[in-house]
Protein backbone atom coordinates (compact mmCIF):
# COMPACT_ATOMS: atom_id res chain seq x y z
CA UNK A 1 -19.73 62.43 14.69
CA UNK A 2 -18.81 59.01 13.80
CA UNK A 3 -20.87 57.18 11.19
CA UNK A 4 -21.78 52.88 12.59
CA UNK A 5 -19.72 50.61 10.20
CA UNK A 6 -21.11 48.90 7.32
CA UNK A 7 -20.55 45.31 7.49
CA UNK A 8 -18.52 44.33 4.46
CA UNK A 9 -19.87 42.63 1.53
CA UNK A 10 -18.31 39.74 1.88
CA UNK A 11 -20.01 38.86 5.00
CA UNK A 12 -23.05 36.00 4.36
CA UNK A 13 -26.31 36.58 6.51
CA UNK A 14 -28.05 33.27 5.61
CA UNK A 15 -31.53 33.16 6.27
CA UNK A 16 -32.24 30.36 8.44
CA UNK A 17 -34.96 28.86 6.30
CA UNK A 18 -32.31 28.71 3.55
CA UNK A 19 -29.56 27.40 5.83
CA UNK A 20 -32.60 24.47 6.54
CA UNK A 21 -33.70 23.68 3.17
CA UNK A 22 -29.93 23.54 1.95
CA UNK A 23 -29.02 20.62 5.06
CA UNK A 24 -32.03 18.73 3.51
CA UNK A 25 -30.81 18.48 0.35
CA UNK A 26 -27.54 17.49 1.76
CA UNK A 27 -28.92 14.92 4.12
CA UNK A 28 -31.28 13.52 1.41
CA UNK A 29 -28.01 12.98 -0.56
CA UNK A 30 -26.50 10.40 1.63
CA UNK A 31 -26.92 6.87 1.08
CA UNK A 32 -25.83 4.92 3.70
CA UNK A 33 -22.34 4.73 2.12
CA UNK A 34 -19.61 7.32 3.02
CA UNK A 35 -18.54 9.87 -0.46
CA UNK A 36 -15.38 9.34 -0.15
CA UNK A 37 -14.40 5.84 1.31
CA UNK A 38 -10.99 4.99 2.21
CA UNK A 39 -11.46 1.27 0.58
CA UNK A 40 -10.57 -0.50 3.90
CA UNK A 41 -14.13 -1.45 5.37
CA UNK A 42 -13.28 -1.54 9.22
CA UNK A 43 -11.26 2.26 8.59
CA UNK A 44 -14.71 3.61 6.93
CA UNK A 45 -17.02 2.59 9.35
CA UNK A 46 -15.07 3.70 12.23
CA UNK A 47 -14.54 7.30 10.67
CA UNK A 48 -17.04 7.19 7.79
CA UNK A 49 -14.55 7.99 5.09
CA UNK A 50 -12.89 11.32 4.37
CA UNK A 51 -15.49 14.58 4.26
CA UNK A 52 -15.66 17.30 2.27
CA UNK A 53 -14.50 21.12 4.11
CA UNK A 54 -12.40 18.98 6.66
CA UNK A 55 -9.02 17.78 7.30
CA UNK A 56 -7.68 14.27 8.17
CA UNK A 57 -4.67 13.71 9.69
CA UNK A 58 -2.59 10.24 9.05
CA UNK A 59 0.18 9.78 11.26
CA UNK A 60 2.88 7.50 11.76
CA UNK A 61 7.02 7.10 12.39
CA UNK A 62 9.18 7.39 9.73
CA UNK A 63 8.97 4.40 7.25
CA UNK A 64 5.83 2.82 8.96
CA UNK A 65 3.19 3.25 6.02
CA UNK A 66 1.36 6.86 6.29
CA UNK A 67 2.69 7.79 2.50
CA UNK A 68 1.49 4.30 1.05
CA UNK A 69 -1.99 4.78 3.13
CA UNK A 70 -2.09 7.70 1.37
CA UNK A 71 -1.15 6.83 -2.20
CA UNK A 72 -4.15 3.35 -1.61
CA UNK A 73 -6.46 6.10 -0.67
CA UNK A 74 -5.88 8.38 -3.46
CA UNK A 75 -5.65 5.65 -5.95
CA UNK A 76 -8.67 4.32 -4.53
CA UNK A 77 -10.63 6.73 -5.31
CA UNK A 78 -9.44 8.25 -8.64
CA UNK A 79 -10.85 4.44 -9.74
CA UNK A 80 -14.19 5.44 -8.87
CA UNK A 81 -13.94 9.35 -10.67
CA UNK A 82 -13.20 11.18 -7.55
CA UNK A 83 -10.81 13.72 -8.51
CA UNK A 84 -7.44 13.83 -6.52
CA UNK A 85 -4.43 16.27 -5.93
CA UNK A 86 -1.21 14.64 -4.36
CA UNK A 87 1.35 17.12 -3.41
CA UNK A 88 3.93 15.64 -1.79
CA UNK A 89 6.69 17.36 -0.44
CA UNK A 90 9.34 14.35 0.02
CA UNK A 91 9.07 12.25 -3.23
CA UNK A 92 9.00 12.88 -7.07
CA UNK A 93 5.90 12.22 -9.13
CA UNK A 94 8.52 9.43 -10.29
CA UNK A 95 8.63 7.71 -7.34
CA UNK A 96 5.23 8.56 -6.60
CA UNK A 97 3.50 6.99 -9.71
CA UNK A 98 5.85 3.83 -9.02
CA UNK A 99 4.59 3.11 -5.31
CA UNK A 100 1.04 3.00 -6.78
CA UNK A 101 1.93 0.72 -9.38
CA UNK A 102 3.37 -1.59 -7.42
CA UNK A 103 -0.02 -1.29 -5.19
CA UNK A 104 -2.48 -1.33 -8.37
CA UNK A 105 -0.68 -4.20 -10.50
CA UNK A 106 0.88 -6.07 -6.75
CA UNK A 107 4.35 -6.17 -7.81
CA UNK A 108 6.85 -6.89 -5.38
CA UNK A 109 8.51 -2.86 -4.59
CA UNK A 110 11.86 -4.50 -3.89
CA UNK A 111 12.33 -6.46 -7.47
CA UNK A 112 11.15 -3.83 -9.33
CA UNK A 113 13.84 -1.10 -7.67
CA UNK A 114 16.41 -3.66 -8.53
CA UNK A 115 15.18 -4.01 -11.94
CA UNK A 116 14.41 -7.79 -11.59
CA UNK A 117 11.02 -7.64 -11.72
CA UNK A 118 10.44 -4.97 -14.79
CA UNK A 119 9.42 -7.39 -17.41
CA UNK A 120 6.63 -8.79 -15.50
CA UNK A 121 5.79 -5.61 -14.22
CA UNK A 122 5.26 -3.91 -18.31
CA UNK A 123 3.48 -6.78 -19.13
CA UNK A 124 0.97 -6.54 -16.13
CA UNK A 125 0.83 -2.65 -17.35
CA UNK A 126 -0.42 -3.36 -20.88
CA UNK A 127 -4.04 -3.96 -20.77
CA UNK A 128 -4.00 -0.03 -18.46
CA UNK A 129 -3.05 2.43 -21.34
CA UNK A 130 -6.40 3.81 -21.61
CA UNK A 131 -6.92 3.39 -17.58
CA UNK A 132 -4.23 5.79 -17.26
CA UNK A 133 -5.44 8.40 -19.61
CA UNK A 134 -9.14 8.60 -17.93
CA UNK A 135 -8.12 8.18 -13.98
CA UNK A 136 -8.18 12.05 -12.48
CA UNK A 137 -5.17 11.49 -10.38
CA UNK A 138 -2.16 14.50 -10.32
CA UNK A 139 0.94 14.38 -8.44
CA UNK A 140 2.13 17.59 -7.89
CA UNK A 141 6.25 17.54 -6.17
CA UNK A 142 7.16 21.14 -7.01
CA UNK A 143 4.43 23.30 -6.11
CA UNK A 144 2.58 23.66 -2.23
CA UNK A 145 5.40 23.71 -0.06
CA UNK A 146 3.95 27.05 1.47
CA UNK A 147 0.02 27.53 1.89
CA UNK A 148 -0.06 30.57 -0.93
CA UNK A 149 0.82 28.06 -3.60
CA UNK A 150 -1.81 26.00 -2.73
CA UNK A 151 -3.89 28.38 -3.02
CA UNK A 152 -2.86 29.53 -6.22
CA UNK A 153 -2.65 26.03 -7.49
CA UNK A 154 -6.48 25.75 -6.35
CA UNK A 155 -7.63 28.91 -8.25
CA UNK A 156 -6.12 27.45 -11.26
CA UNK A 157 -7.80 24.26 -10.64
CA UNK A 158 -11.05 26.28 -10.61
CA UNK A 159 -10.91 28.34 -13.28
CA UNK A 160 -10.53 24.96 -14.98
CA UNK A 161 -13.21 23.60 -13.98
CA UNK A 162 -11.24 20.71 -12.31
CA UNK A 163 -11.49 21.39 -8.46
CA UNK A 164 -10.27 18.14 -6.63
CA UNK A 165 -12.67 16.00 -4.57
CA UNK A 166 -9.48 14.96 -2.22
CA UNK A 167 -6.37 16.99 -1.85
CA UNK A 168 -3.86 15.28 0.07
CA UNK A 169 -0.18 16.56 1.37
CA UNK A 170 2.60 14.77 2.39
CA UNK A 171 4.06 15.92 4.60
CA UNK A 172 3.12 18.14 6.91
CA UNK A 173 6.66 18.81 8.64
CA UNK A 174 8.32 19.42 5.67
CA UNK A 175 6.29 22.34 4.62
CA UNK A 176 7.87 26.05 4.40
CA UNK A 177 6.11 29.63 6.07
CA UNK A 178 5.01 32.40 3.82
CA UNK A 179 6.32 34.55 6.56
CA UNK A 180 10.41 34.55 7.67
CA UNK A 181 11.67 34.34 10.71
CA UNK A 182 8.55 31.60 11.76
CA UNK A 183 9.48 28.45 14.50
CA UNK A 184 8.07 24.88 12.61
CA UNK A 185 5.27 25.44 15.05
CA UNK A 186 4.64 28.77 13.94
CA UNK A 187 4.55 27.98 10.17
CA UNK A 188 2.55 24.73 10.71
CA UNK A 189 -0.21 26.33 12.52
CA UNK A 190 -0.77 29.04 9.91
CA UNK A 191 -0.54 26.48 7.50
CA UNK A 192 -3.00 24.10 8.73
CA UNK A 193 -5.16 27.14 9.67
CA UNK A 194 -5.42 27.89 6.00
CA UNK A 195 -5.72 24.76 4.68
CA UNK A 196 -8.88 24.41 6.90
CA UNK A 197 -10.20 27.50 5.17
CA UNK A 198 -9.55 26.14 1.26
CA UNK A 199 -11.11 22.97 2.44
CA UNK A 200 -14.34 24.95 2.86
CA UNK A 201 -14.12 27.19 0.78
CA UNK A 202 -13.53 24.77 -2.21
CA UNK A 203 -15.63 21.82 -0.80
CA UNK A 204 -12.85 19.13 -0.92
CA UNK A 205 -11.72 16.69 1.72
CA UNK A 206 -7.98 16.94 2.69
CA UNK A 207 -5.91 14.35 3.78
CA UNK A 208 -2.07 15.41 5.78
CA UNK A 209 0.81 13.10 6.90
CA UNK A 210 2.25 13.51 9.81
CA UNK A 211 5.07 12.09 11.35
CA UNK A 212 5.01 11.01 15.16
CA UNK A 213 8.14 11.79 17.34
CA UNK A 214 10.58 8.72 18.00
CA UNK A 215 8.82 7.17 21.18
CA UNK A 216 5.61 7.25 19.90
CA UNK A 217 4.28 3.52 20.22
CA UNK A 218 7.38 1.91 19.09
CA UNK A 219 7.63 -0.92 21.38
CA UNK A 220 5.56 -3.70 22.97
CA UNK A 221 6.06 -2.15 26.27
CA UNK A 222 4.67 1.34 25.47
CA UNK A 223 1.48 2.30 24.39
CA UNK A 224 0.27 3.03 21.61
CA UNK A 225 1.02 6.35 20.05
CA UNK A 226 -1.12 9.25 21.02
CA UNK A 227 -2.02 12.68 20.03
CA UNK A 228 0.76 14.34 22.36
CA UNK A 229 2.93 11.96 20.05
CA UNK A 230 2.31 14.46 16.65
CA UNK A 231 5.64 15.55 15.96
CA UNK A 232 6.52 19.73 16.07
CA UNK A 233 3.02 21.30 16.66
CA UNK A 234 -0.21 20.90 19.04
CA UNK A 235 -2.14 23.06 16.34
CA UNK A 236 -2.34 19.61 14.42
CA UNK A 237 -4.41 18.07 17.22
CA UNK A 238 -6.06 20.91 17.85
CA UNK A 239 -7.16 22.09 13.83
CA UNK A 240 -7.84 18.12 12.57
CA UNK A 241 -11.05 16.94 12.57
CA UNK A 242 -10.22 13.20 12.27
CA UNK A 243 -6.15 11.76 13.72
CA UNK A 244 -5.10 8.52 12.83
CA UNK A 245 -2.16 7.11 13.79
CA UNK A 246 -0.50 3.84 12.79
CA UNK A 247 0.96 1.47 15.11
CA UNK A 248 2.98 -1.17 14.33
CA UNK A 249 3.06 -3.19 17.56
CA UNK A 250 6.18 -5.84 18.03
CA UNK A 251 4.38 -9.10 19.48
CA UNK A 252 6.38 -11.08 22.00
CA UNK A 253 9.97 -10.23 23.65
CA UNK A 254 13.45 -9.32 21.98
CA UNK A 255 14.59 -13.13 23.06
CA UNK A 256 11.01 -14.72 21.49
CA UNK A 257 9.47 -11.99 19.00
CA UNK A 258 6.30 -13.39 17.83
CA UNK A 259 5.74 -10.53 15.00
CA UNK A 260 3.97 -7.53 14.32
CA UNK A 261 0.04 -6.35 14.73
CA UNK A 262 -0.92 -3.39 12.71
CA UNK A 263 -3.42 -1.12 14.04
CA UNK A 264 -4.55 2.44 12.75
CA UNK A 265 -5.99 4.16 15.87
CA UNK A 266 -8.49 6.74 15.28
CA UNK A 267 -7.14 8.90 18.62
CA UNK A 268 -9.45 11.98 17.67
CA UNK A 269 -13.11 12.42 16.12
CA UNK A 270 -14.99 15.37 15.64
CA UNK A 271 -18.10 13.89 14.95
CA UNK A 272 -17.76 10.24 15.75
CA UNK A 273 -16.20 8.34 18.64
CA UNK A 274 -12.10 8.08 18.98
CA UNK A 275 -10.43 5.41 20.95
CA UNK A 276 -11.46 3.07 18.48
CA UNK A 277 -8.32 0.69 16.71
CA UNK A 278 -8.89 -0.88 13.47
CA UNK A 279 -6.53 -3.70 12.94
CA UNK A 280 -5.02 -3.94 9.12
CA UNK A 281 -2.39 -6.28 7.80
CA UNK A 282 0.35 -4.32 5.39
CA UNK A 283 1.55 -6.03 2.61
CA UNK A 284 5.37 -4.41 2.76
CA UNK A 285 6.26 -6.35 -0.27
CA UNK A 286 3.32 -4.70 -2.20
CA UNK A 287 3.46 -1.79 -0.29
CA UNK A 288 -0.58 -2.24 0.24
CA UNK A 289 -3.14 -2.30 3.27
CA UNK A 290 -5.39 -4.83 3.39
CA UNK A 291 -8.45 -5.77 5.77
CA UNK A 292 -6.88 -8.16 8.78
CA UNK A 293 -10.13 -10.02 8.59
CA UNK A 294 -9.82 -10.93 5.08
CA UNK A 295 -6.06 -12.32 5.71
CA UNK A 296 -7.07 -14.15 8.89
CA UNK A 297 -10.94 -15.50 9.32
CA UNK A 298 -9.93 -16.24 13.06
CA UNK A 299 -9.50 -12.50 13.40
CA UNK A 300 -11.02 -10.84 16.49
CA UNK A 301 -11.06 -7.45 17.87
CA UNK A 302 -8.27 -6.77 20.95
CA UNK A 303 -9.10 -6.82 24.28
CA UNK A 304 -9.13 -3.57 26.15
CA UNK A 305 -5.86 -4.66 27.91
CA UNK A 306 -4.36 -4.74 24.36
CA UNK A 307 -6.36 -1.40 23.61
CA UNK A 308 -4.47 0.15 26.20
């Protein structure tokens, strides 16, 4: 006669008193300041920073500013002791270290790839040796192109001692299945699936690019991107707890272009309110987003005709 099965160890059966006491301590923690801020005021308040067990998505066309979001973010908060991973899966740790130079010490990107702007740039470097040495920022461009090696790259990190506080991954299209034979949109759903479990499992915010398909919110005359937009894979709407997309909106006509508004619309929020567009003015020079009231005291919010 059959025998019930034993659950496995593995499984937790919290008490519920426990389950309470431990949300206590975790609510008594908070400060009225979000853990891990993004360093753009408007962004933080409208998503409350980046949160520990869940991933954000940043999204945006080619060449439109998700990989130096990322790299401000990241550099942000390595200044302030938060421990960061950035694995990127399109640029070397060269190239990578460079772009947030150019943000920390704003050099102009273009002078200093030409090699005109070098000597200004060393000196500015100087008085940073022993910033360097102390700041818990890694860039990893070798290792994580599957989910497995993130994995393995996170048990390292904890038998270290040196778990990250952020992880970010750029990007997510250019990622590779552990299994062959998978579609993109196979291999990006079991990826993001199991990034969703280390994120909880190791307590660390994560952070993904991802790019947006061609007509997503490139013109004045369409809307702004949305989540239908997220190029390759519905899984990323579906397994994010926070989207942002950037939108670089052309002002005017072709004949009388009257510039660009920068927006980064928060199109989905699991635990806050999406719709909401935060407008930001990019530096491209100094490859570095800044608040769009700060540049322009005149600033005001759009209109819901411009929302739409």
């Amino acid at each position: 006669m059959p025998t019930d099965p034993t659950p496995p160890p593995s499984i937790r059966f919290a008490r519920m008193d426990t389950l309470v006491t431990e949300l206590l301590v975790q609510l008594n923690a908070r400060d009225g300041k979000p853990e891990l801020p993004t360093g753009l005021a408007a962004l933080d308040e409208a998503i409350w920073g980046l949160n520990r067990g869940e991933i954000t998505v940043v999204a945006a066309r080619p060449g439109e500013g998700k990989s130096s979001l990322s790299l401000q973010i990241a550099g942000y908060l390595a200044e302030r002791k938060k421990r960061v991973i950035f694995v990127s899966l399109e640029m070397t740790v060269h190239q990578l270290v460079e772009r947030w130079l150019v943000q920390l010490t704003q050099t102009d990107a273009w002078s200093l790839r030409t090699g005109h702007g070098v000597s200004d740039f060393t000196q500015r470097l100087a008085p940073l040796n022993g910033f360097f040495k102390e700041i818990p920022l890694r860039y990893v461009d070798d290792y994580g192109e599957t989910v497995s090696e993130l994995s393995v790259m996170l048990q390292e990190c904890e038998k270290n001692h040196d778990l990250p506080d952020l992880l970010i991954l750029d990007y997510i299209q250019m990622i590779e299945d552990d299994e062959e034979g998978s579609t993109d949109v196979q291999a990006i759903k079991r990826y993001l699936r199991k990034l969703k479990r280390l994120a909880a499992k190791y307590h660390m915010a994560v952070l993904v690019c991802s790019q947006i398909n061609r007509e997503g919110g490139r013109t004045k005359s369409s809307s702004r991107p949305r989540l239908i937009h997220l190029k390759g894979s519905g899984s990323i709407e579906e397994i994010a707890d926070c989207v942002l997309m950037l939108w670089w909106q052309e002002l005017g006509t072709e004949e009388k272009p009257q510039g660009t508004a920068y927006w980064i619309c928060v199109e989905k929020q699991r635990y806050g309110s999406p719709g909401q567009m935060v407008a930001v003015h990019f530096d491209q020079e100094k490859l570095t987003f800044k608040e769009a009231s700060a540049m322009n005291p005149d600033f005001h919010e759009p209109t819901e005709d411009i929302a739409e």
